[in-house]
PDB file of N, CA and C in Angstrom:
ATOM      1  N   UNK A   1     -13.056  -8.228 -11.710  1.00  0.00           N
ATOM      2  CA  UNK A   1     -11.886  -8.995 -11.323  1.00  0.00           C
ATOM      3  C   UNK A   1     -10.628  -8.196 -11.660  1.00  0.00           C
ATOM      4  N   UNK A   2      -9.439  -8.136 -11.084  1.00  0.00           N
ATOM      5  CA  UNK A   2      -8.644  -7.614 -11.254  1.00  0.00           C
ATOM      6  C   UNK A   2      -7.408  -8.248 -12.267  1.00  0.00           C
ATOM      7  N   UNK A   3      -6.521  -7.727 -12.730  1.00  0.00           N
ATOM      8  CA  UNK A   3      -5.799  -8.327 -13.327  1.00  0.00           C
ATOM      9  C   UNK A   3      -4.231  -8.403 -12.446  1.00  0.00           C
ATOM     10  N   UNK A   4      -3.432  -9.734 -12.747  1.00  0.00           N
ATOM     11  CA  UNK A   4      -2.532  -9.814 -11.733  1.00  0.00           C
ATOM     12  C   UNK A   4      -1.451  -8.987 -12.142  1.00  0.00           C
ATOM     13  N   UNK A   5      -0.933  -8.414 -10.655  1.00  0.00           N
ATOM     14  CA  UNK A   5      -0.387  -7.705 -10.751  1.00  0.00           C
ATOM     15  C   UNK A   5       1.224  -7.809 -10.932  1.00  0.00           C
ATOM     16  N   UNK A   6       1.988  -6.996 -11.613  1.00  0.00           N
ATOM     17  CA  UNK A   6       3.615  -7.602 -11.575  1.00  0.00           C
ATOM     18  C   UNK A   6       4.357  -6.078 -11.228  1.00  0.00           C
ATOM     19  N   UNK A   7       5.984  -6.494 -11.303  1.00  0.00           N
ATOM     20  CA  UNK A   7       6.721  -5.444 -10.995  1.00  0.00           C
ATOM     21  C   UNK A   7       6.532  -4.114 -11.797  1.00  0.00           C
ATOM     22  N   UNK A   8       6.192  -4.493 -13.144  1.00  0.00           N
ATOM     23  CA  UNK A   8       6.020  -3.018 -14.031  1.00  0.00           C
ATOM     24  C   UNK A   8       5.052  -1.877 -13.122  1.00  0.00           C
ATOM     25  N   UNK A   9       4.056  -3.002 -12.271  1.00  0.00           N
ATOM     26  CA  UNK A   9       2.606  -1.855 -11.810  1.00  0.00           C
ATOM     27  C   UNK A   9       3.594  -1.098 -10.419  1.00  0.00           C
ATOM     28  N   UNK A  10       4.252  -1.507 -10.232  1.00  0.00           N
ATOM     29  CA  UNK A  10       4.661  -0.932  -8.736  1.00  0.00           C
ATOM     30  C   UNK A  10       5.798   0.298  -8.662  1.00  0.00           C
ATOM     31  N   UNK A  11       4.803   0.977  -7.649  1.00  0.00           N
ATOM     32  CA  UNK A  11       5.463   2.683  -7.956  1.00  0.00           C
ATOM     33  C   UNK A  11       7.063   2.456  -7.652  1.00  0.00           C
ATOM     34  N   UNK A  12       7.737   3.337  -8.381  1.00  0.00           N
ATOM     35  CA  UNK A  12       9.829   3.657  -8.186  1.00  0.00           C
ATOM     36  C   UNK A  12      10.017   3.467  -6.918  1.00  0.00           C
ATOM     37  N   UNK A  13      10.586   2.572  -6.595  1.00  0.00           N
ATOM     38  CA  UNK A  13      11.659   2.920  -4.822  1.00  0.00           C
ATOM     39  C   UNK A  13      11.495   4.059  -4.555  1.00  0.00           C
ATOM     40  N   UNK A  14      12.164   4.721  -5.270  1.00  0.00           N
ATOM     41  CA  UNK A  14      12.051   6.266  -4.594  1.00  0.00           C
ATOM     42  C   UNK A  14      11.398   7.504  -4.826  1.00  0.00           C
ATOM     43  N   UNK A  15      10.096   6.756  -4.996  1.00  0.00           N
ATOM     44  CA  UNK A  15       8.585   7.414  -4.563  1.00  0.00           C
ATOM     45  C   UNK A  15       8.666   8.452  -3.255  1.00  0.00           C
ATOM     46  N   UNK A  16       8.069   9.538  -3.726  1.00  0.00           N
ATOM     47  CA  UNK A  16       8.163  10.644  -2.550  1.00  0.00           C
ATOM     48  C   UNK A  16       6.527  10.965  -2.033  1.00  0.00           C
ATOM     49  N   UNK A  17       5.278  10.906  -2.768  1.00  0.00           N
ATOM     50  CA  UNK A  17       4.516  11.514  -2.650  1.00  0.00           C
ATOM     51  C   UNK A  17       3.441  10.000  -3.398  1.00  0.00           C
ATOM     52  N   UNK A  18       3.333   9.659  -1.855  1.00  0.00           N
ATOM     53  CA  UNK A  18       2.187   7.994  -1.846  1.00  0.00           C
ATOM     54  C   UNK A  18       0.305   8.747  -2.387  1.00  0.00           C
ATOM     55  N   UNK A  19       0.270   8.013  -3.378  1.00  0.00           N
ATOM     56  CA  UNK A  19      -1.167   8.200  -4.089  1.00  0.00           C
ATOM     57  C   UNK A  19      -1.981   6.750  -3.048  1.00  0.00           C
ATOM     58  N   UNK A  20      -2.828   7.122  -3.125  1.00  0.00           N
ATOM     59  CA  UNK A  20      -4.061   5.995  -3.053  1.00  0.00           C
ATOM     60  C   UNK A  20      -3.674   4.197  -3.932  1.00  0.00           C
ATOM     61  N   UNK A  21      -3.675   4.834  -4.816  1.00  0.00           N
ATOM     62  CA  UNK A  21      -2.963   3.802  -6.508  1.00  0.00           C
ATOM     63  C   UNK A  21      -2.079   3.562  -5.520  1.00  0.00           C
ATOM     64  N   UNK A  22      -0.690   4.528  -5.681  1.00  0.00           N
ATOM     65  CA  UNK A  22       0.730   3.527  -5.252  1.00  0.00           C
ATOM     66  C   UNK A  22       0.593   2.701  -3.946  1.00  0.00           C
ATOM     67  N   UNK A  23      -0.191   2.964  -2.892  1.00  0.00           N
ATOM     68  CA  UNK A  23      -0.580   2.516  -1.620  1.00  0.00           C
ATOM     69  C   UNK A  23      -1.377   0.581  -2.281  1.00  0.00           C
ATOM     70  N   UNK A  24      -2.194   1.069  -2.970  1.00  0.00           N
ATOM     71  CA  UNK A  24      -2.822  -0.390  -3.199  1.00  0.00           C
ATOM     72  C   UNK A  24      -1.937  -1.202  -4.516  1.00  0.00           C
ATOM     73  N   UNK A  25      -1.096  -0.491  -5.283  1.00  0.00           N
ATOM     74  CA  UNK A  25      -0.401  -1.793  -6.225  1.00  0.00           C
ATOM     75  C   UNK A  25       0.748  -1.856  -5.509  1.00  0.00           C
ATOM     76  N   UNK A  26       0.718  -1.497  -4.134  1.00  0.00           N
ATOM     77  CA  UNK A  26       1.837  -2.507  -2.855  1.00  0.00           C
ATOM     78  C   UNK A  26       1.111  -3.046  -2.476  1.00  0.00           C
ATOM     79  N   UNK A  27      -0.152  -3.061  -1.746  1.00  0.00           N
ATOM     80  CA  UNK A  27      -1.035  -4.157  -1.016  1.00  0.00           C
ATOM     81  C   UNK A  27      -1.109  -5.199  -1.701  1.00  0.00           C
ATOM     82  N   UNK A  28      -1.795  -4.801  -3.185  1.00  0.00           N
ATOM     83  CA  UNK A  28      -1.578  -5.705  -4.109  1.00  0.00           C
ATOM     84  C   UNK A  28      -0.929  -6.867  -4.272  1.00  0.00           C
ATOM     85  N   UNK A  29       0.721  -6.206  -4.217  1.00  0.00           N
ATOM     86  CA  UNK A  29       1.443  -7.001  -4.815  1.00  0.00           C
ATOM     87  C   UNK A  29       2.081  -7.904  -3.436  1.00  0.00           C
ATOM     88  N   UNK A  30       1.931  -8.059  -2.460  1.00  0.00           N
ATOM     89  CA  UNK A  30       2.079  -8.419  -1.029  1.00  0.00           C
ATOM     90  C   UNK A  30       1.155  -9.478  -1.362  1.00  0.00           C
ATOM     91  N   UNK A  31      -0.346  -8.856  -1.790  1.00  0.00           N
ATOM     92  CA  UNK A  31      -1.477 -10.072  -1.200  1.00  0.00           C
ATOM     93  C   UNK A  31      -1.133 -11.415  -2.612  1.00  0.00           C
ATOM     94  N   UNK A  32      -0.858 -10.847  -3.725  1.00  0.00           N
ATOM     95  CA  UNK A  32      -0.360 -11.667  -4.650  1.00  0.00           C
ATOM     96  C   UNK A  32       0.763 -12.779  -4.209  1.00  0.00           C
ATOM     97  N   UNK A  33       1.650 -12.176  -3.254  1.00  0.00           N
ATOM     98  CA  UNK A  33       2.835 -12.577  -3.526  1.00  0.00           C
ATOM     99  C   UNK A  33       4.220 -12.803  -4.557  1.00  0.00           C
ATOM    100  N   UNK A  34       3.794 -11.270  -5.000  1.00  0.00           N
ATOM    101  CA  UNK A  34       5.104 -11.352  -5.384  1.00  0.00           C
ATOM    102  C   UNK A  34       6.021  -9.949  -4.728  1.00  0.00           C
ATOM    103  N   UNK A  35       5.914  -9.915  -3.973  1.00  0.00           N
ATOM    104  CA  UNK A  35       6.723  -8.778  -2.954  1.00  0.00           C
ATOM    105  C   UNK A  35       6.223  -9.899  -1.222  1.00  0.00           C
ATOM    106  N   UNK A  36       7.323  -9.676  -0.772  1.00  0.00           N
ATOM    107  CA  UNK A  36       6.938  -9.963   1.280  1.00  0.00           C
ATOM    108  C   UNK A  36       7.019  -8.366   1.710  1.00  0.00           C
ATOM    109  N   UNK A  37       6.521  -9.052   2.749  1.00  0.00           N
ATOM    110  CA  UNK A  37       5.953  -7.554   3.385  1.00  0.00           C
ATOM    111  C   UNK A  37       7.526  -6.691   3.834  1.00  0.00           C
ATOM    112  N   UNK A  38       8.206  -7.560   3.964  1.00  0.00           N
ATOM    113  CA  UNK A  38      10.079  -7.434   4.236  1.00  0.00           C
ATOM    114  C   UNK A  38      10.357  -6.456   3.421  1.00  0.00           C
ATOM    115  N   UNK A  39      10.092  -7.116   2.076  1.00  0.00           N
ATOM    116  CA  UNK A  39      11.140  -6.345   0.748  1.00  0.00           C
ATOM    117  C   UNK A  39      10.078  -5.439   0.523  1.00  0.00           C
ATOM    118  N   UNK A  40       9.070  -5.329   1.089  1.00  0.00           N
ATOM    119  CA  UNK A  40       8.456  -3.732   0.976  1.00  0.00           C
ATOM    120  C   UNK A  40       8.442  -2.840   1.296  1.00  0.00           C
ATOM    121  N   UNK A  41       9.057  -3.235   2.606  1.00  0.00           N
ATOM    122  CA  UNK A  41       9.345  -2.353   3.968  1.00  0.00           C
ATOM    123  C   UNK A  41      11.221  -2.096   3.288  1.00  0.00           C
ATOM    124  N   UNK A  42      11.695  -2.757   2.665  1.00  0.00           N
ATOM    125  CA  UNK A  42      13.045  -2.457   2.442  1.00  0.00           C
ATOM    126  C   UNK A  42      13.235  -1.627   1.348  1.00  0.00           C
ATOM    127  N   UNK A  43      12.699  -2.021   0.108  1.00  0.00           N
ATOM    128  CA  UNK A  43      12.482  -1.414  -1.062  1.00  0.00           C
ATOM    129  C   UNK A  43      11.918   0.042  -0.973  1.00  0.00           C
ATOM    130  N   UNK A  44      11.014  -0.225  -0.176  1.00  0.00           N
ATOM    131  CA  UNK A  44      10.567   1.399   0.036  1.00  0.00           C
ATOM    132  C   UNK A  44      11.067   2.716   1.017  1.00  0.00           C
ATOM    133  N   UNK A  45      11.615   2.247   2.470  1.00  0.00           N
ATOM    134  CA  UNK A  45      12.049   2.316   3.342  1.00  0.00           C
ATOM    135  C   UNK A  45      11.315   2.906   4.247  1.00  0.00           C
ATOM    136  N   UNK A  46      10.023   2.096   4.636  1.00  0.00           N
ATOM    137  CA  UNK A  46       9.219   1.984   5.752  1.00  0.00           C
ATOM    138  C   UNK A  46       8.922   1.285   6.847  1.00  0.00           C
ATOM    139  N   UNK A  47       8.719   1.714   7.725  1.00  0.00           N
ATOM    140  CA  UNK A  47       8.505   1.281   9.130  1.00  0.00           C
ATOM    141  C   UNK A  47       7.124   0.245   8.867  1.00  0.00           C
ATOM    142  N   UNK A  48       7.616  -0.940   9.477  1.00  0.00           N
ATOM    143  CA  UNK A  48       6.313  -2.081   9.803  1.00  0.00           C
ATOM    144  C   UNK A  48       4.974  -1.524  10.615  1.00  0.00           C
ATOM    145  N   UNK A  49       5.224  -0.541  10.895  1.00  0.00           N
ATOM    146  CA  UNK A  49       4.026   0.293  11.845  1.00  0.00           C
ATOM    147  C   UNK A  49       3.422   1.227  10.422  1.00  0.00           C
ATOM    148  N   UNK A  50       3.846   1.344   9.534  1.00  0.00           N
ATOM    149  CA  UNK A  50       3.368   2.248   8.574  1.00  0.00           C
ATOM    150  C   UNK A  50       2.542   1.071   7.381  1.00  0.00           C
ATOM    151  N   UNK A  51       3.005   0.057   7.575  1.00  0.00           N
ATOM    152  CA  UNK A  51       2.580  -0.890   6.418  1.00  0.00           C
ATOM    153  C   UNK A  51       1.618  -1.280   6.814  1.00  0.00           C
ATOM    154  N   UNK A  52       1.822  -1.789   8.242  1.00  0.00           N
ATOM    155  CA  UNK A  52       0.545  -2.120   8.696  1.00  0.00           C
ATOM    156  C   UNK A  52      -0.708  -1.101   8.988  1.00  0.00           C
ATOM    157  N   UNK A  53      -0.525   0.074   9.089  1.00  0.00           N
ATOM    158  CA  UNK A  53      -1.699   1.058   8.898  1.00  0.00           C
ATOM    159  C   UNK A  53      -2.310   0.625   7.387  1.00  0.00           C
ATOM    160  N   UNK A  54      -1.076   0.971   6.584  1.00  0.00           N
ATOM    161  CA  UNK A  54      -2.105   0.829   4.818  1.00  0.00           C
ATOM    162  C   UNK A  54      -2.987  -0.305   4.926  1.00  0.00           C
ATOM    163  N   UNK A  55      -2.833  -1.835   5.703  1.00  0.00           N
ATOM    164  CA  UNK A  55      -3.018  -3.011   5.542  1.00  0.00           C
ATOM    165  C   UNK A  55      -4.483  -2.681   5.956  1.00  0.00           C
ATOM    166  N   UNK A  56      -4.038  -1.934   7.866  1.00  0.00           N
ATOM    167  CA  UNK A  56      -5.554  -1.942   7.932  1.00  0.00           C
ATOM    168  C   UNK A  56      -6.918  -1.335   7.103  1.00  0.00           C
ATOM    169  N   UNK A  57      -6.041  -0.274   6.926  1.00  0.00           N
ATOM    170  CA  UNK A  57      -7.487   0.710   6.331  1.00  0.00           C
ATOM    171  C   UNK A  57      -7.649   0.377   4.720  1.00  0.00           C
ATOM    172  N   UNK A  58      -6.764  -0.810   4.478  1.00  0.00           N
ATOM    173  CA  UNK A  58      -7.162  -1.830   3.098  1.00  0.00           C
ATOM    174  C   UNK A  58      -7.952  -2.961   3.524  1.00  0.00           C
ATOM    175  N   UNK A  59      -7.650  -3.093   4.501  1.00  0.00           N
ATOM    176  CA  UNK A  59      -8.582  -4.426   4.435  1.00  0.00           C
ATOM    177  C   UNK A  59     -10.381  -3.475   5.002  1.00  0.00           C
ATOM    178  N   UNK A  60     -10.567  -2.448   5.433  1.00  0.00           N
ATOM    179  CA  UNK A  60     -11.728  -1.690   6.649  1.00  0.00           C
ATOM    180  C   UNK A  60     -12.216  -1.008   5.068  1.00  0.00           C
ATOM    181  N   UNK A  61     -11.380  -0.526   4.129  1.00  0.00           N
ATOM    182  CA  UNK A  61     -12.131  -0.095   2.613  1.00  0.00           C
ATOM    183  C   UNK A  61     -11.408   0.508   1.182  1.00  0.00           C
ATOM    184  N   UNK A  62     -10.960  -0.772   1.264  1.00  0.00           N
ATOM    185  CA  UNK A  62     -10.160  -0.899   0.180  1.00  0.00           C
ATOM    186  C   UNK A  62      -9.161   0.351  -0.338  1.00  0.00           C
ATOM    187  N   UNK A  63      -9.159   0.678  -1.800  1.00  0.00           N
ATOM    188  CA  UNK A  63      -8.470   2.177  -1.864  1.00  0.00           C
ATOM    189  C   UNK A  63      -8.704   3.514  -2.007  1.00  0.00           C
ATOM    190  N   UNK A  64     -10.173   3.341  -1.077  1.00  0.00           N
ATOM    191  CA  UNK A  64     -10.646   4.576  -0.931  1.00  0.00           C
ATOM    192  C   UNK A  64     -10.225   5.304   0.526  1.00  0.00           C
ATOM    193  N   UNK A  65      -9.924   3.989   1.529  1.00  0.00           N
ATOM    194  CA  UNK A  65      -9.526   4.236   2.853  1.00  0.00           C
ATOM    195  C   UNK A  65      -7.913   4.976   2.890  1.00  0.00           C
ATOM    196  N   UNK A  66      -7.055   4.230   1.496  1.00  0.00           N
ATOM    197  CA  UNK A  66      -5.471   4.808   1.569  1.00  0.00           C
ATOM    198  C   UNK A  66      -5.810   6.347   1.126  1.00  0.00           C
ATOM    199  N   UNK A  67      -6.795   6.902   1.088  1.00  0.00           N
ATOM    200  CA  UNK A  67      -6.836   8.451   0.813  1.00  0.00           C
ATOM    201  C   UNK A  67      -6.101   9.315   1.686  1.00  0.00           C
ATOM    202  N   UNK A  68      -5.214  10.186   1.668  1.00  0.00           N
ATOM    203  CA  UNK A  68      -4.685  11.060   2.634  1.00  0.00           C
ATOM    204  C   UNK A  68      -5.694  12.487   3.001  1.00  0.00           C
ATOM    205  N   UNK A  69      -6.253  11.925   4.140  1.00  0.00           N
ATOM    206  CA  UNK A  69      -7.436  12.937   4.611  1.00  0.00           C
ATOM    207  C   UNK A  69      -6.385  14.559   5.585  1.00  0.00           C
ATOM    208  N   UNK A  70      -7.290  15.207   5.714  1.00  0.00           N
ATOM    209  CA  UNK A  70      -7.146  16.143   6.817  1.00  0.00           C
ATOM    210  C   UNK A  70      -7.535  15.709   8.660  1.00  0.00           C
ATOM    211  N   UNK A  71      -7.797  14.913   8.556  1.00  0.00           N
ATOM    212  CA  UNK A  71      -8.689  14.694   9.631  1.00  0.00           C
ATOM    213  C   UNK A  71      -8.660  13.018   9.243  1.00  0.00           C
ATOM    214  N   UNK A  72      -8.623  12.135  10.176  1.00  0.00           N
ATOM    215  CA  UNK A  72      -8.513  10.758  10.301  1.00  0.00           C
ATOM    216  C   UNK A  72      -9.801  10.769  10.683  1.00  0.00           C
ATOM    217  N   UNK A  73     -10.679   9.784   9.706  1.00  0.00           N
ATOM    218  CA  UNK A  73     -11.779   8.773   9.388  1.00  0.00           C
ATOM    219  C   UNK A  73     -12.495   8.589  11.203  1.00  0.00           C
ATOM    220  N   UNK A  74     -13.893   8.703  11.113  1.00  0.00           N
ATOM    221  CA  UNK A  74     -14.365   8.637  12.181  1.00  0.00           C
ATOM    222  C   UNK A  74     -13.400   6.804  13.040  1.00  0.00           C
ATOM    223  N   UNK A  75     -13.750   6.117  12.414  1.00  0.00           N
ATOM    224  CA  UNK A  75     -13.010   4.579  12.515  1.00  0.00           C
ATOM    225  C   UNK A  75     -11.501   4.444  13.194  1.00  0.00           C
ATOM    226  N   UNK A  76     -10.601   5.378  13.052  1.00  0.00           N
ATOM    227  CA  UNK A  76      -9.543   4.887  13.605  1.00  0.00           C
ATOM    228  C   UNK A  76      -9.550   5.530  14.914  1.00  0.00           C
TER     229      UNK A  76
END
């Protein structure tokens, strides 16, 4: 089981270089509710087309899918 997540877990605004981790303690904190998908997209300054990629390949395998490959996953 996980433990709930709060603002301390969530990577700096101005994060340059997205880990796997920082990718899922945003999913995280979205599926919790305590971030909207708005102030994530604002806070961070990403495109709704980019959030929703992490979303998918979080929900298709969790945070092994937010890995930054060479080559995109037979699946997408």
């Amino acid at each position: 089981m996980r433990s709930a997540v709060t603002k301390a877990d969530l990577p700096s605004p101005d994060t340059k270089r997205w880990t796997a981790r920082h990718k899922a303690a945003v999913l995280r904190a979205i599926e919790a509710g305590l971030l909207t998908r708005e102030q994530v997209m604002l806070r961070y300054s990403m495109s709704s087309e980019e959030l929703v990629e992490w979303e998918r390949r979080w929900a298709y395998d969790g945070a092994r899918a937010l890995k930054v490959t060479r080559r995109p996953p037979s699946w997408v």
